[in-house]
N, C-alpha and C. Protein backbone atom coordinates (compact mmCIF):
# COMPACT_ATOMS: atom_id res chain seq x y z
N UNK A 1 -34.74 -42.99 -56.08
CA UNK A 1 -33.79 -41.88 -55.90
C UNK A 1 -32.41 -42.44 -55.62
N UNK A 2 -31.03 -41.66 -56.42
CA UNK A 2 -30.36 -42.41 -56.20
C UNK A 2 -29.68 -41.57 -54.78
N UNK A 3 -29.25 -42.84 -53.90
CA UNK A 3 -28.59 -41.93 -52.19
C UNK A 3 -26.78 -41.62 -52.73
N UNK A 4 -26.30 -40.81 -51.83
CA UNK A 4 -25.14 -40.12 -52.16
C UNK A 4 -24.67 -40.79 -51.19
N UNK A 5 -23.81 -41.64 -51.16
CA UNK A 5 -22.47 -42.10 -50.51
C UNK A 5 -21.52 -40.86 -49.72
N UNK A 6 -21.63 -40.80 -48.29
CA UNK A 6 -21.04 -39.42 -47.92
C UNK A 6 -19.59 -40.80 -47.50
N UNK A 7 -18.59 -40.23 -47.52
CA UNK A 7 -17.25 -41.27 -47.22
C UNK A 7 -16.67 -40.36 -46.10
N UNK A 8 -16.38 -40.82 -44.90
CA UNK A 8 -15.70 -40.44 -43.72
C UNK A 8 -14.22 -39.83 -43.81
N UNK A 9 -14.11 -38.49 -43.64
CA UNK A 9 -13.00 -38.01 -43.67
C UNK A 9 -11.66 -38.62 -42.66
N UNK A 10 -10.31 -39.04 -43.02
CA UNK A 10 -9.89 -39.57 -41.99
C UNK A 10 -8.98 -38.05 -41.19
N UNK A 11 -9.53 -37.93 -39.90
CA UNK A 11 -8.41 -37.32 -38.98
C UNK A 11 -6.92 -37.43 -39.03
N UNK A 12 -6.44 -36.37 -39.78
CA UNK A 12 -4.64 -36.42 -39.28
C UNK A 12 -4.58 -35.64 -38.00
N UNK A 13 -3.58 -36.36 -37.18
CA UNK A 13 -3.40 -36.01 -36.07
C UNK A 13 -1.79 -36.12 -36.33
N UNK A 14 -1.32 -34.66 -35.70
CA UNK A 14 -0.18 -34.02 -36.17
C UNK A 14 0.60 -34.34 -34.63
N UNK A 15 1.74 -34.69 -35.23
CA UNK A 15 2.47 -35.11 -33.41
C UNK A 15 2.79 -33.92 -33.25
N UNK A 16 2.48 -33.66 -31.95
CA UNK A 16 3.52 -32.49 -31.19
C UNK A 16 5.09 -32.74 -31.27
N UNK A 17 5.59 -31.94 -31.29
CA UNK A 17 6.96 -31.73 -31.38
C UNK A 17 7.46 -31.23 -29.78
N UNK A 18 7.92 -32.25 -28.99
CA UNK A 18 8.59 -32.64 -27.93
C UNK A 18 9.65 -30.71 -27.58
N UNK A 19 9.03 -30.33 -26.80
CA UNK A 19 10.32 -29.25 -26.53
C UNK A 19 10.84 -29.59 -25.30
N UNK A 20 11.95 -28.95 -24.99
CA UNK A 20 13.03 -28.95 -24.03
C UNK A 20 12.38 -28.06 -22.82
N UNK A 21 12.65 -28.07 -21.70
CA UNK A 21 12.11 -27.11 -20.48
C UNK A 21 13.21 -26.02 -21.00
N UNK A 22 14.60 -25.96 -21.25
CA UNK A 22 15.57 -24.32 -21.76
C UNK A 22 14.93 -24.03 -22.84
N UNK A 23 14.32 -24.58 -23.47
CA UNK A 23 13.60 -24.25 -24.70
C UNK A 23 12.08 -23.34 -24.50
N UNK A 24 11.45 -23.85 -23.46
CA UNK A 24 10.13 -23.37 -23.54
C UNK A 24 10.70 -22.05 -22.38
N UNK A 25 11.47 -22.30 -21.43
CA UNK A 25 11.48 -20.81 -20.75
C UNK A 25 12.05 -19.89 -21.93
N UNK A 26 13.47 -20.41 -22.77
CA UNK A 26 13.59 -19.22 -24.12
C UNK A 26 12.46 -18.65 -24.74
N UNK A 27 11.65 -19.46 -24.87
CA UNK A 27 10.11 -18.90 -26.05
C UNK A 27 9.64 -18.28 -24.96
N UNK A 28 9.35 -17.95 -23.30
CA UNK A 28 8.09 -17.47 -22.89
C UNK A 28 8.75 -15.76 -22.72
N UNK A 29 10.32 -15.98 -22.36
CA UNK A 29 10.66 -14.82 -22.24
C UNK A 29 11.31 -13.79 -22.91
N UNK A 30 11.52 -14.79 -24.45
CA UNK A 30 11.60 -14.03 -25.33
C UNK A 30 10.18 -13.34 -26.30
N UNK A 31 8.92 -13.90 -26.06
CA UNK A 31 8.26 -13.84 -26.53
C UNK A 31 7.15 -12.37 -26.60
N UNK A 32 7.55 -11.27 -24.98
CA UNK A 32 7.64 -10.32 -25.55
C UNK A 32 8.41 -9.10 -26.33
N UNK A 33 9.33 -9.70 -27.16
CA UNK A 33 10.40 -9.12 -27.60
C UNK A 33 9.31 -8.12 -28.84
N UNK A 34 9.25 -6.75 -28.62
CA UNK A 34 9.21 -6.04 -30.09
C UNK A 34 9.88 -6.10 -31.26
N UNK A 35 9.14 -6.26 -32.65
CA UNK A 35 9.69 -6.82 -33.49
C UNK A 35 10.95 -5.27 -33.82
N UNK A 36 10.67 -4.23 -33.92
CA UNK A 36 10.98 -3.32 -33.85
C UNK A 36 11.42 -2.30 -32.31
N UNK A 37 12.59 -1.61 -32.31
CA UNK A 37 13.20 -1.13 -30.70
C UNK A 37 11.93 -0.02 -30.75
N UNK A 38 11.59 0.10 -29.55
CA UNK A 38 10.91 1.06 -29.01
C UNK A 38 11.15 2.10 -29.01
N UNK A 39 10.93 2.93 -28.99
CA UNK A 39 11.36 4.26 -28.70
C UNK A 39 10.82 4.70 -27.53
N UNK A 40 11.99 5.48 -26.94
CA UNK A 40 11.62 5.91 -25.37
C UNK A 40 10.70 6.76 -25.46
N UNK A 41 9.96 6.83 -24.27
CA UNK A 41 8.93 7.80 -23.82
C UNK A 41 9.20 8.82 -23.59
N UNK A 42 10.35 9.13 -22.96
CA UNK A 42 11.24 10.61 -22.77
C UNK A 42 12.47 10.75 -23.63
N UNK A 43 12.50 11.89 -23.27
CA UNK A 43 13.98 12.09 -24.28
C UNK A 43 15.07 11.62 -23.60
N UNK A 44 16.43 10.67 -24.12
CA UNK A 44 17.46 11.00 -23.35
C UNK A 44 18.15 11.86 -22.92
N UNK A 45 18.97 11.82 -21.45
CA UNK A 45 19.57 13.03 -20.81
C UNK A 45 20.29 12.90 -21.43
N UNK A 46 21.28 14.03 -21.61
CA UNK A 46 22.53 14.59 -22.09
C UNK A 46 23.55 14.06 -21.76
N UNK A 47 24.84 13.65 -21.60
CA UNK A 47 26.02 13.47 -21.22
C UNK A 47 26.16 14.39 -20.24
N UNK A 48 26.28 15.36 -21.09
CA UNK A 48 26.69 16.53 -20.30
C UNK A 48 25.54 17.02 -18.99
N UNK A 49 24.41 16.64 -19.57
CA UNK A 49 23.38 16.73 -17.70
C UNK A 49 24.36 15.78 -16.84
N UNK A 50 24.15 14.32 -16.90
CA UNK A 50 24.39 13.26 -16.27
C UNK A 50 25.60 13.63 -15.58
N UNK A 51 26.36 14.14 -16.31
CA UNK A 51 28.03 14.83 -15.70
C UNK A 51 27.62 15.99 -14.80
N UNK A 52 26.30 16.43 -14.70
CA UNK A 52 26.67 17.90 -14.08
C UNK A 52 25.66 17.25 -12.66
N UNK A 53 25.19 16.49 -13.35
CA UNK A 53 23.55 15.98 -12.12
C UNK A 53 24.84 15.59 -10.84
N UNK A 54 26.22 14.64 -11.34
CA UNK A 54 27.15 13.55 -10.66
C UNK A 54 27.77 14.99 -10.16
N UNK A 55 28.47 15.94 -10.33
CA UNK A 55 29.20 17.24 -9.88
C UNK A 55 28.13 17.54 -8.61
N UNK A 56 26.95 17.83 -8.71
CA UNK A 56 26.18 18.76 -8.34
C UNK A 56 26.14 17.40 -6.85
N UNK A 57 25.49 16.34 -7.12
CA UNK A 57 25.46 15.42 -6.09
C UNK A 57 25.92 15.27 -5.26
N UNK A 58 27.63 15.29 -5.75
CA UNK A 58 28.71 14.83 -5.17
C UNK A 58 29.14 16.03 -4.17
N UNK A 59 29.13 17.02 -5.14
CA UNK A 59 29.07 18.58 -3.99
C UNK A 59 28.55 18.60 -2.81
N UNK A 60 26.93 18.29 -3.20
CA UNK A 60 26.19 18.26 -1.76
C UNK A 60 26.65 16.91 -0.80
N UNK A 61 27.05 16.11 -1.05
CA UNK A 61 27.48 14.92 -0.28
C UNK A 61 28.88 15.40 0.39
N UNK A 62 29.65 16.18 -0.36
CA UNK A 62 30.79 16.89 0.17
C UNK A 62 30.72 17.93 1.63
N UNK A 63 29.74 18.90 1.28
CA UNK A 63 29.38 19.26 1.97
C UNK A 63 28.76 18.95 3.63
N UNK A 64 27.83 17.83 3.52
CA UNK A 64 27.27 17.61 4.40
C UNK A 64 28.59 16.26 5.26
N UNK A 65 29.50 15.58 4.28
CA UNK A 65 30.50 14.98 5.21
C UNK A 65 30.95 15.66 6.37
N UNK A 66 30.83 17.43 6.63
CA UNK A 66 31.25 18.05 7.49
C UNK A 66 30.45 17.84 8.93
N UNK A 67 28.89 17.84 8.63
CA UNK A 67 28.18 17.90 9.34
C UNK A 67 27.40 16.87 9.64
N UNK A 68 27.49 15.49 9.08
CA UNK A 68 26.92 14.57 9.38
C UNK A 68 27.46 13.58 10.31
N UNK A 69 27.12 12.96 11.42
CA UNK A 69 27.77 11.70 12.15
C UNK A 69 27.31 9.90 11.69
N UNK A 70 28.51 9.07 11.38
CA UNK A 70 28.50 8.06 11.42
C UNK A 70 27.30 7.46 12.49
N UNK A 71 26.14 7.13 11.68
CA UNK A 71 25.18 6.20 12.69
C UNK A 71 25.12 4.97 12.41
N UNK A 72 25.21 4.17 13.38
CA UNK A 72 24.66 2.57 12.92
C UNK A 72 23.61 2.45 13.29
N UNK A 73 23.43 1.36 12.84
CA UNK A 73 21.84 0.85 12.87
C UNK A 73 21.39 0.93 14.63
N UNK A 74 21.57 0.38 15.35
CA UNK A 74 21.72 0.37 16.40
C UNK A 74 21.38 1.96 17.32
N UNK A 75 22.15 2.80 16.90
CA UNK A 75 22.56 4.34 17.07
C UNK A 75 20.96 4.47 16.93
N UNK A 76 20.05 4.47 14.78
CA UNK A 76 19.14 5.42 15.12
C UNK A 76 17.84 4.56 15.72
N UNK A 77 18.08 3.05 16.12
CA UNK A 77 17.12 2.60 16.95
C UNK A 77 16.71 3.91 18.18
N UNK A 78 18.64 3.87 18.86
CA UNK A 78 18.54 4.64 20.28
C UNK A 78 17.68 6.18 19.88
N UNK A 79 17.23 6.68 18.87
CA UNK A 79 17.47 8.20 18.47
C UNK A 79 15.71 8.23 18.45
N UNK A 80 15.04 9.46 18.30
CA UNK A 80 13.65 9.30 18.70
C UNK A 80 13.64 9.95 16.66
N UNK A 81 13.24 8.59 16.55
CA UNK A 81 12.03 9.74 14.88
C UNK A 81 10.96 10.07 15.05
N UNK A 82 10.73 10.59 14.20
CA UNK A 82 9.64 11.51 14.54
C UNK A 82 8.79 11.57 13.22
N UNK A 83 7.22 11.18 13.45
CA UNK A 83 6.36 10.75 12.57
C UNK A 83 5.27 11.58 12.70
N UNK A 84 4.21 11.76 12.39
CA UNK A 84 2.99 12.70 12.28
C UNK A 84 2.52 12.83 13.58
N UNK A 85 2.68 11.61 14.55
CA UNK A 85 1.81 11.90 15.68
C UNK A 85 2.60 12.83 16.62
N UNK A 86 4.62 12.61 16.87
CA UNK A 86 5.84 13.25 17.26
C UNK A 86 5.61 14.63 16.55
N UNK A 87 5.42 14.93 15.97
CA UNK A 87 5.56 15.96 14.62
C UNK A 87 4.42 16.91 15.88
N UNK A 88 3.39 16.28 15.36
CA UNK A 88 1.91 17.00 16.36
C UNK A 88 2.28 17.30 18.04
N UNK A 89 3.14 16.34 18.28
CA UNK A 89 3.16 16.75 19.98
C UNK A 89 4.55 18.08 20.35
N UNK A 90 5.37 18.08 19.25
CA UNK A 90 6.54 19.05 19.25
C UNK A 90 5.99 20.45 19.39
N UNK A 91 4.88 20.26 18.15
CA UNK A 91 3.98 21.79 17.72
C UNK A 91 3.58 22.13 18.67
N UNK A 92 2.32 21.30 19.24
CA UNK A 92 1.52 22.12 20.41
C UNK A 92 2.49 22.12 21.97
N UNK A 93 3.51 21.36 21.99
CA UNK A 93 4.60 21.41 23.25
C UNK A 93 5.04 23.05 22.99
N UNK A 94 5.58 23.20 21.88
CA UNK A 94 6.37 24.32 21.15
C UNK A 94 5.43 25.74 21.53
N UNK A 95 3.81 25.51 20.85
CA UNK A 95 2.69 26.56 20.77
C UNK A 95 2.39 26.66 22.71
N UNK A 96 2.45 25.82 23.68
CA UNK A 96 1.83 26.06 25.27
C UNK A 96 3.24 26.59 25.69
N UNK A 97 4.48 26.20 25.63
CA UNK A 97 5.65 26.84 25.80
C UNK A 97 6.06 28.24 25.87
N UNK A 98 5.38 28.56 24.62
CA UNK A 98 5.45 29.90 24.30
C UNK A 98 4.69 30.78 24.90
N UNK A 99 3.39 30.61 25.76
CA UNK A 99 2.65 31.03 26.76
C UNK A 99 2.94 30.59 28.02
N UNK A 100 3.67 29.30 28.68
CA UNK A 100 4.31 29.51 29.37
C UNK A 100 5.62 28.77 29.90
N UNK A 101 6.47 29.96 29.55
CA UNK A 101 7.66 29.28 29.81
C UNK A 101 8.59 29.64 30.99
N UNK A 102 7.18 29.58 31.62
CA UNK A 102 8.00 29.50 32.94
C UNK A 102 8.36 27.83 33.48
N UNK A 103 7.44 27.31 32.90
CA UNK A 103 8.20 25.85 32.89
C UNK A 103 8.97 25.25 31.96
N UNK A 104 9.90 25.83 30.82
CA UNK A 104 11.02 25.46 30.64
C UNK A 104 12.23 24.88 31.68
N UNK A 105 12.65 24.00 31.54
CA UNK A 105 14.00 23.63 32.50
C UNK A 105 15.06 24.89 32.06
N UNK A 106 15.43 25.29 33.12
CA UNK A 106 16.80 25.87 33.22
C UNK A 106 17.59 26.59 32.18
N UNK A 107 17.58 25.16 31.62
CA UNK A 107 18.54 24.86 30.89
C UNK A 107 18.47 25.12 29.18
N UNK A 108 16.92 25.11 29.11
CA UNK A 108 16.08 25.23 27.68
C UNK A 108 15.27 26.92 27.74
N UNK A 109 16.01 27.16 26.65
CA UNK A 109 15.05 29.17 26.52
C UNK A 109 14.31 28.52 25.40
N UNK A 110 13.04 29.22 25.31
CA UNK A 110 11.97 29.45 24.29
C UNK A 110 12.86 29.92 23.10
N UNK A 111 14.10 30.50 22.81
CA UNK A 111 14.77 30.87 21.88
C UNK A 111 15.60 29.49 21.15
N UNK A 112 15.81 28.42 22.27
CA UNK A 112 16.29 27.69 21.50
C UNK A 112 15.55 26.54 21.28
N UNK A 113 14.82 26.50 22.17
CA UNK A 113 13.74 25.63 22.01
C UNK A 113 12.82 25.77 19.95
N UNK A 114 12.49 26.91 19.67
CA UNK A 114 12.24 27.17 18.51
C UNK A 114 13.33 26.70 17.33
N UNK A 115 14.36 27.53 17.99
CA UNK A 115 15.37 27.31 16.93
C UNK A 115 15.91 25.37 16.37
N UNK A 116 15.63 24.62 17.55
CA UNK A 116 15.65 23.24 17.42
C UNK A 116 15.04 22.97 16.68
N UNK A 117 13.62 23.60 16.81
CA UNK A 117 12.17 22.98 15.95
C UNK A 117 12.37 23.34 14.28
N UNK A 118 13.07 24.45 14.51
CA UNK A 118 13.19 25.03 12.72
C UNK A 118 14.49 24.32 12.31
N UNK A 119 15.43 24.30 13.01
CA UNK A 119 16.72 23.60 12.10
C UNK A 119 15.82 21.50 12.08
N UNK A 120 15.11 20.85 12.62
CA UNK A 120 14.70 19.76 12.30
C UNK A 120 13.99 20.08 11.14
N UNK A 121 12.88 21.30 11.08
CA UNK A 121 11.78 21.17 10.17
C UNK A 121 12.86 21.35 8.78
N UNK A 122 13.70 22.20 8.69
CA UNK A 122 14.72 22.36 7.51
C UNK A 122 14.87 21.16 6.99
N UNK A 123 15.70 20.60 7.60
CA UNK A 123 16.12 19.35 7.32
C UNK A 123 15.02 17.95 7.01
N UNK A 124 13.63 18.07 7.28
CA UNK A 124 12.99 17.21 7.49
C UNK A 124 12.22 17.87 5.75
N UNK A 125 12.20 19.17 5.18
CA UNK A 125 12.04 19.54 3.95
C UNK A 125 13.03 19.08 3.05
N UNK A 126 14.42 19.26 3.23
CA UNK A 126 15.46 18.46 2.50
C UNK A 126 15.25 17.18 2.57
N UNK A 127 14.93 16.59 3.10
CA UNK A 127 14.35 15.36 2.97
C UNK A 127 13.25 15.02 1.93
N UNK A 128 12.25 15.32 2.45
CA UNK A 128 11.62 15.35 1.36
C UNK A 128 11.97 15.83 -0.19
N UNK A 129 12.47 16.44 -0.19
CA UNK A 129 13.21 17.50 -1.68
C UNK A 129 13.57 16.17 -2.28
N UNK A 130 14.92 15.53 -1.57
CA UNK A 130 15.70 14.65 -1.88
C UNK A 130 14.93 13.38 -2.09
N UNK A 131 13.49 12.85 -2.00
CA UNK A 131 12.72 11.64 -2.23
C UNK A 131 12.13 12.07 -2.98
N UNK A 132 11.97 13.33 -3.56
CA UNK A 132 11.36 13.74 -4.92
C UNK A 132 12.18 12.87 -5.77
N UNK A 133 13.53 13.95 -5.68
CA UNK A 133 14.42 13.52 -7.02
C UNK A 133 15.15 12.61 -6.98
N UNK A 134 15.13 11.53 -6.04
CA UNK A 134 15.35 9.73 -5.99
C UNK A 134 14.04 9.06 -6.91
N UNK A 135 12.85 10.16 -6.53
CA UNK A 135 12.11 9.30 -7.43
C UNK A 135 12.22 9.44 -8.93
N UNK A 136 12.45 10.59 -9.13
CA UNK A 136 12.61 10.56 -10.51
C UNK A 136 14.10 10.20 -11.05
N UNK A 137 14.72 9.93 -10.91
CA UNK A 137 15.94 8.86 -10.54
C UNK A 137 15.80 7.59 -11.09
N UNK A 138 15.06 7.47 -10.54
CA UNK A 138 14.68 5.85 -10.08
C UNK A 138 13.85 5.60 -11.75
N UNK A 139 12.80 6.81 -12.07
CA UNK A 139 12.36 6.65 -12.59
C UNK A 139 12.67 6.45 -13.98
N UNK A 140 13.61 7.43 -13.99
CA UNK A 140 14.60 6.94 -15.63
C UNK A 140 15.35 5.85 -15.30
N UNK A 141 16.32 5.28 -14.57
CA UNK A 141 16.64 4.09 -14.12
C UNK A 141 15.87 3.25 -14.51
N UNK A 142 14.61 3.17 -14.45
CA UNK A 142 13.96 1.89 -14.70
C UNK A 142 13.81 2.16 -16.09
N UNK A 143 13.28 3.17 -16.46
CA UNK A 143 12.68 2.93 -18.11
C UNK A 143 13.98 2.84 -19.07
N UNK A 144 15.42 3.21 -18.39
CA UNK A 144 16.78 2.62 -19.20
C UNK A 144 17.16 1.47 -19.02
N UNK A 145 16.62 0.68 -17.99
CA UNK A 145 16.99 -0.75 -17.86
C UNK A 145 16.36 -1.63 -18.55
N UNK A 146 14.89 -1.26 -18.73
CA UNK A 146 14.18 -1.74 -19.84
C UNK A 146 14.77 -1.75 -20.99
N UNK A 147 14.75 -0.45 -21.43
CA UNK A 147 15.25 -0.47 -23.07
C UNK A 147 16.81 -1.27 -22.97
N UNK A 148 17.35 -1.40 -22.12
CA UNK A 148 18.85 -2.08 -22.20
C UNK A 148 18.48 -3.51 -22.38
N UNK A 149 17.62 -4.33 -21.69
CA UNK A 149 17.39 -5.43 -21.01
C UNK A 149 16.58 -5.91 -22.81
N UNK A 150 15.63 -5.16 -23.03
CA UNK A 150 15.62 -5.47 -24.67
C UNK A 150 15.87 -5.57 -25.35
N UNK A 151 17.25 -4.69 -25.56
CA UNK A 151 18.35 -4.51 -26.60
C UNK A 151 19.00 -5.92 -26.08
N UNK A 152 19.54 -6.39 -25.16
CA UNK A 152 19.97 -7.76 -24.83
C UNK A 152 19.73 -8.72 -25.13
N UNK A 153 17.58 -8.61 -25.43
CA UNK A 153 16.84 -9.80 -25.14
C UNK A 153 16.80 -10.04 -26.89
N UNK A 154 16.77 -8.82 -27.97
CA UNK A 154 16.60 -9.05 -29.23
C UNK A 154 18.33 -9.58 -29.74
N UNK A 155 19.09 -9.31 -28.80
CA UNK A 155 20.70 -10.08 -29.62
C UNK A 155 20.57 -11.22 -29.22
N UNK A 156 19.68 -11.94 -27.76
CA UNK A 156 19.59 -12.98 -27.99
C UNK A 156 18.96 -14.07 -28.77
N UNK A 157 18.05 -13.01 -28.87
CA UNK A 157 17.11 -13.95 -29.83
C UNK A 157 18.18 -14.33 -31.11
N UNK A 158 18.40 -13.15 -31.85
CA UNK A 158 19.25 -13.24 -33.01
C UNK A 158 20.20 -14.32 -32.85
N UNK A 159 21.20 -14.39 -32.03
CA UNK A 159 21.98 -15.25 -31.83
C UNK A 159 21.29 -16.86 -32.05
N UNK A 160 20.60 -16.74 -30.97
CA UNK A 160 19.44 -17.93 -30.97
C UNK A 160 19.08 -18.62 -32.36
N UNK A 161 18.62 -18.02 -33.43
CA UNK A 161 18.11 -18.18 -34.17
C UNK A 161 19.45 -18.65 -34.91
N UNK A 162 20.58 -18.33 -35.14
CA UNK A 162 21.95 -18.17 -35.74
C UNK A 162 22.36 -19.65 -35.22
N UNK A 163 21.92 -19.60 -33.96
CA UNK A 163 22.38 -21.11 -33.44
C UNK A 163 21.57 -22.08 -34.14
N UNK A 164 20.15 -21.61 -34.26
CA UNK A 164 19.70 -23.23 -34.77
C UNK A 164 20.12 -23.97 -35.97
N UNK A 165 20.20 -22.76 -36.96
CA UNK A 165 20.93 -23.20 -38.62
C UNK A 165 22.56 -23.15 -37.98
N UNK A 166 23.28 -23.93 -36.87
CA UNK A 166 24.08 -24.53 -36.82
C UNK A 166 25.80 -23.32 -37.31
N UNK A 167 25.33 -21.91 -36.65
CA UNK A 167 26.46 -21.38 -36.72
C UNK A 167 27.53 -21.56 -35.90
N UNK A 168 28.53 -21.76 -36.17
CA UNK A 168 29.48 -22.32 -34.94
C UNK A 168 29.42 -20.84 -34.06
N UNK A 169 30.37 -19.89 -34.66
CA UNK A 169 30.24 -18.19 -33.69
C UNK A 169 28.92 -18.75 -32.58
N UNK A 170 27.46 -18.72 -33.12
CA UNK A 170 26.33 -18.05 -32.69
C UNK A 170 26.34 -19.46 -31.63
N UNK A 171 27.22 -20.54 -31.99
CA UNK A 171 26.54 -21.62 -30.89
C UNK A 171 27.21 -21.24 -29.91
N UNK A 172 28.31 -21.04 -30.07
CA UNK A 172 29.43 -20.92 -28.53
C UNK A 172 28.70 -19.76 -27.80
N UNK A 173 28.31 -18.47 -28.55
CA UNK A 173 27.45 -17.44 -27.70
C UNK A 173 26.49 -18.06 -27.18
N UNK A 174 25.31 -18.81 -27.89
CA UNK A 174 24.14 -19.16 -27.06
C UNK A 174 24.45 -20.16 -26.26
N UNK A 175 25.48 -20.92 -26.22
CA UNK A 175 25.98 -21.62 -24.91
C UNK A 175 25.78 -20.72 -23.67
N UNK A 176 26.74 -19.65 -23.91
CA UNK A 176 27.02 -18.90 -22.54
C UNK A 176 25.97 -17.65 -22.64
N UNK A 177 25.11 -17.54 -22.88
CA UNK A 177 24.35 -16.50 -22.70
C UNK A 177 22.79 -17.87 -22.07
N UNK A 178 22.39 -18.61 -22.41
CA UNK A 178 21.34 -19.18 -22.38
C UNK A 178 21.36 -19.61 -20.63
N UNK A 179 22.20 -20.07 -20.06
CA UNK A 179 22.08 -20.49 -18.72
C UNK A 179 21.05 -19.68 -17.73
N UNK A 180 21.73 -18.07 -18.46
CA UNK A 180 20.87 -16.69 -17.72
C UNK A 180 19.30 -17.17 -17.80
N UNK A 181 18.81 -18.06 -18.64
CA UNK A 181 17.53 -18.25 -18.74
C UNK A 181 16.78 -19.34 -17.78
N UNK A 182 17.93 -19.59 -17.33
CA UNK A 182 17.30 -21.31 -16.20
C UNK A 182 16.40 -20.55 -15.04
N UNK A 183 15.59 -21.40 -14.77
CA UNK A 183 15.14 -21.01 -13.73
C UNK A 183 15.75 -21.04 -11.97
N UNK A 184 15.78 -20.52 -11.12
CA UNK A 184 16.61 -20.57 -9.96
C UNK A 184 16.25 -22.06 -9.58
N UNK A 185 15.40 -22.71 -9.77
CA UNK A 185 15.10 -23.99 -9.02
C UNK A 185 16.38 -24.98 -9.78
N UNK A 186 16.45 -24.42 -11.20
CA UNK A 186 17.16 -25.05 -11.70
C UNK A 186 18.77 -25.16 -11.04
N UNK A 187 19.10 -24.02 -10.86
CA UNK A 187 20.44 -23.58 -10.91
C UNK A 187 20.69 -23.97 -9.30
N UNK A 188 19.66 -23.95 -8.49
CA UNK A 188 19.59 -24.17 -7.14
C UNK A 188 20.13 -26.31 -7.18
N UNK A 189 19.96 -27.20 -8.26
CA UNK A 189 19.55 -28.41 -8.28
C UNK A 189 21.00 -29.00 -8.74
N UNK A 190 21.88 -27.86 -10.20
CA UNK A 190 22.84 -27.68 -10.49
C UNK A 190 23.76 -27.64 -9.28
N UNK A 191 23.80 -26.78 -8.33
CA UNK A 191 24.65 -25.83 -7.46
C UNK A 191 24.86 -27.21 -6.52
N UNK A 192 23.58 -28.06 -5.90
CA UNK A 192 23.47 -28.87 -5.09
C UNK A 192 24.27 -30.15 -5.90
N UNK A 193 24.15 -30.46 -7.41
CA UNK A 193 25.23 -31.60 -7.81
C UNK A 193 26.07 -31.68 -7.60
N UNK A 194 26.68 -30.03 -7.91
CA UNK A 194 27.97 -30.02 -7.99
C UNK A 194 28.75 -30.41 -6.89
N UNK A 195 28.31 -29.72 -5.64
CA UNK A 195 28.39 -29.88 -4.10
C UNK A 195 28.72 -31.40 -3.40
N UNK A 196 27.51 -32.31 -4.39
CA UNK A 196 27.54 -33.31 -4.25
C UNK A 196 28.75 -34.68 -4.58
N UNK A 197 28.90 -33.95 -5.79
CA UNK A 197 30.46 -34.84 -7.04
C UNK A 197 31.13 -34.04 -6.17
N UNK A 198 31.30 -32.65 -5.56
CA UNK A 198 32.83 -32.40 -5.31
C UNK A 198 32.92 -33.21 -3.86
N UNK A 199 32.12 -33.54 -3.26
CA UNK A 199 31.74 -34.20 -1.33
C UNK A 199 32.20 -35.47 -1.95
N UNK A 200 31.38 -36.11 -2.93
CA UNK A 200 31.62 -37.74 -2.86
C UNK A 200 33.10 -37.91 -3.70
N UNK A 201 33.79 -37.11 -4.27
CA UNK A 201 35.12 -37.18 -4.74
C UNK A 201 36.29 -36.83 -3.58
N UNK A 202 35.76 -36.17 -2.93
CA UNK A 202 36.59 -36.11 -1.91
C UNK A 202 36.68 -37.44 -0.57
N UNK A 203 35.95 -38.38 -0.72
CA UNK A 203 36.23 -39.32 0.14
C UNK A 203 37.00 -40.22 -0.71
């Protein structure tokens, strides 16, 4: 029988191609870039909302400059807040009061004693009102910073790419746009050279 000669394939082994550390943070954080812009999840507001939301704000901030006092930090240490368990001891102080107030001080009627409790609870509902619509605030805030922060991240890329086939325009941009990509340890190591050449130049 004749045997078949099997001949040993030889292994190419492909060199890696050496990248840069500004290079590999560019690829990790450009790398979720959509090839295509997203489209928002909500609709954008209006101009004309955004102008009336800033009127309407500014009104109520107008307003309450009348009635509000300058506190420092310090101030609402001294000041008693009042949390669920405060909240609970006002009520039933408020509810035995009202049966007997013959131990009110002097100085405190069951008439105003109430009336205290309702102008806090007011205000302690405006409160809340107002952490509603911070949140939703907040909430378009973020999903426009996104879509901005992408629109940023796809001109860099572009640029990027403009730089490698050696455009002069696109190099001077990715000069000054790419630093934004260092990492703080980096810029922390930078900050400390510099510190250093300007100390040892000065002797």
């Amino acid at each position: 029988m004749a045997t078949k000669k099997t001949t040993a394939k030889k292994e190419t082994t492909k060199k890696a191609t050496p990248k840069s550390k500004a290079g590999t943070a560019d690829i990790k954080l450009l790398k979720g870039i959509p090839s295509t812009k997203r489209p928002p999840n909500n609709p954008d507001v209006p101009q004309a909302t955004i102008d009336q939301l800033n009127e309407v704000l500014n009104a109520i901030k107008t307003i309450l400059d009348d009635y509000a006092q300058h506190l420092r930090a310090l101030d609402r240490r001294r000041l008693n807040g009042v949390g669920v368990r405060k909240l609970g001891f006002i009520e039933r102080a408020y509810e035995i009061a009202l049966e007997n107030s013959e131990f009110l001080p002097h100085y405190l009627t069951i008439e105003r004693f109430g009336e205290d409790i309702q102008y806090f609870m007011d205000f302690r509902s405006l409160v809340d009102l107002t952490a509603q619509i911070r949140e939703k605030l907040w909430n378009i805030t973020i999903q426009s910073s996104d879509i901005a922060y992408t629109d940023a991240l796809e001109f860099y890329a572009s640029v990027r790419e403009a730089a490698k086939r050696r455009v002069d325009a696109a190099e001077t941009i990715f000069n000054e746009l790419s630093p934004f990509f260092r990492s703080h340890g980096r810029r922390m190591e930078d900050s400390v050279s510099v510190k250093r050449t300007a100390s040892t130049a000065g002797k």
